[in-house]
Structures are given as C-alpha cells and as structure tokens.
Protein backbone atom coordinates (compact mmCIF):
# COMPACT_ATOMS: atom_id res chain seq x y z
CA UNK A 1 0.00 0.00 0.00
CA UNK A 2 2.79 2.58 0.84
CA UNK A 3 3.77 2.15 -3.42
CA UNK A 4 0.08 3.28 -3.93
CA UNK A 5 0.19 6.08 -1.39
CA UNK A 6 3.25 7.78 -2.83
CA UNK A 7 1.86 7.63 -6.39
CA UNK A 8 0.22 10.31 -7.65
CA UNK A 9 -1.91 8.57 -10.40
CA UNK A 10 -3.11 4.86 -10.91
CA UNK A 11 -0.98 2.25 -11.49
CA UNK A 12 -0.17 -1.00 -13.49
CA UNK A 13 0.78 -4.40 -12.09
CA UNK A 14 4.66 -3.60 -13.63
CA UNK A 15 4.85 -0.12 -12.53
CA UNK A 16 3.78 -1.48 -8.83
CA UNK A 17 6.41 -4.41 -9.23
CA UNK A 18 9.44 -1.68 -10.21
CA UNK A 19 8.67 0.23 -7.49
CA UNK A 20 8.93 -2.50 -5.04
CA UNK A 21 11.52 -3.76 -6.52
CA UNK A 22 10.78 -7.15 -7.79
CA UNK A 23 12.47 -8.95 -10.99
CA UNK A 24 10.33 -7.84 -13.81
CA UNK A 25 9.06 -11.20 -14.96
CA UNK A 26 5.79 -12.39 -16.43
CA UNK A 27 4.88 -14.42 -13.73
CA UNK A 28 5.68 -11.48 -11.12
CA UNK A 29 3.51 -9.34 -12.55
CA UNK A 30 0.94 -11.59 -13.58
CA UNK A 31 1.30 -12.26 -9.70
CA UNK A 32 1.22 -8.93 -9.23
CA UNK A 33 -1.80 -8.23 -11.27
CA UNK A 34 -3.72 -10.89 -9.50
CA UNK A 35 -3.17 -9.30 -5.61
CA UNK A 36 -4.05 -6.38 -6.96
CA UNK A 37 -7.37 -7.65 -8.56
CA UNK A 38 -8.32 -9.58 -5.13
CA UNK A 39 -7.89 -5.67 -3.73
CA UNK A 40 -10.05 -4.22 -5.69
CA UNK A 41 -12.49 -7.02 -4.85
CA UNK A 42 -11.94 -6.43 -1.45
CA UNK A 43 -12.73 -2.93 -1.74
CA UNK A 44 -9.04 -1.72 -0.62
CA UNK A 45 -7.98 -0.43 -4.78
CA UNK A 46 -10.01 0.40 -7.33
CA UNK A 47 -9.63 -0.26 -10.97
CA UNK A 48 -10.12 2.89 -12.76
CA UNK A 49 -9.95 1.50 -16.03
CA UNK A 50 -8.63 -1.76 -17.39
CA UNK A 51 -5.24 -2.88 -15.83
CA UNK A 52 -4.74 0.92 -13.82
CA UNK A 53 -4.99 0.52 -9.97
CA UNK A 54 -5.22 3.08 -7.51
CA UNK A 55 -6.93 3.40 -3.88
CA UNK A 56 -9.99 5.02 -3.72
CA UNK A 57 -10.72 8.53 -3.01
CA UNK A 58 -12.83 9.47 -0.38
C-alpha cells in the first residue's frame, strides 16, 4: 500500500512491481496483477480502467 500512497496517479501491475523492486518477470507481474485484482475485490484499490490501480478517493 505505501507504493500506492506515494503515487500520484493509478498504477499497473509492472509499474507497482518496479517500485517494489521485484524482478520484472511475467509471472511477477501476472502475480502482481492478480493481488491487486483480489484488492479491488476487497474494496481496498479500485480499478479505474482496465489494468490501472489506484486506492480510492474518499
């Protein structure tokens, strides 16, 4: 959450795995992609468009 709160528009799953740091690979960011997805499900991110993640806005 801390990548999402210093970002100052949404994100994709690669953009979220350079920032933490993680070998860019396809199976990290399909990884990637995936946590994000069960966020947004859990109402924590929201997907503003297809593949762009950021947290809601209050």
């Amino acid at each position: 959450m801390a990548v999402f709160a210093a970002a100052d528009a949404p994100m994709r799953a690669r953009a979220v795995c350079e920032a933490m740091d993680v070998e860019l690979t396809p199976s990290n960011i399909n990884n990637a992609r995936l946590k994000l997805k069960r966020l947004v499900e859990r109402g924590i991110l929201v997907e503003t468009e297809h593949g762009l993640f950021t947290r809601p806005r209050p």
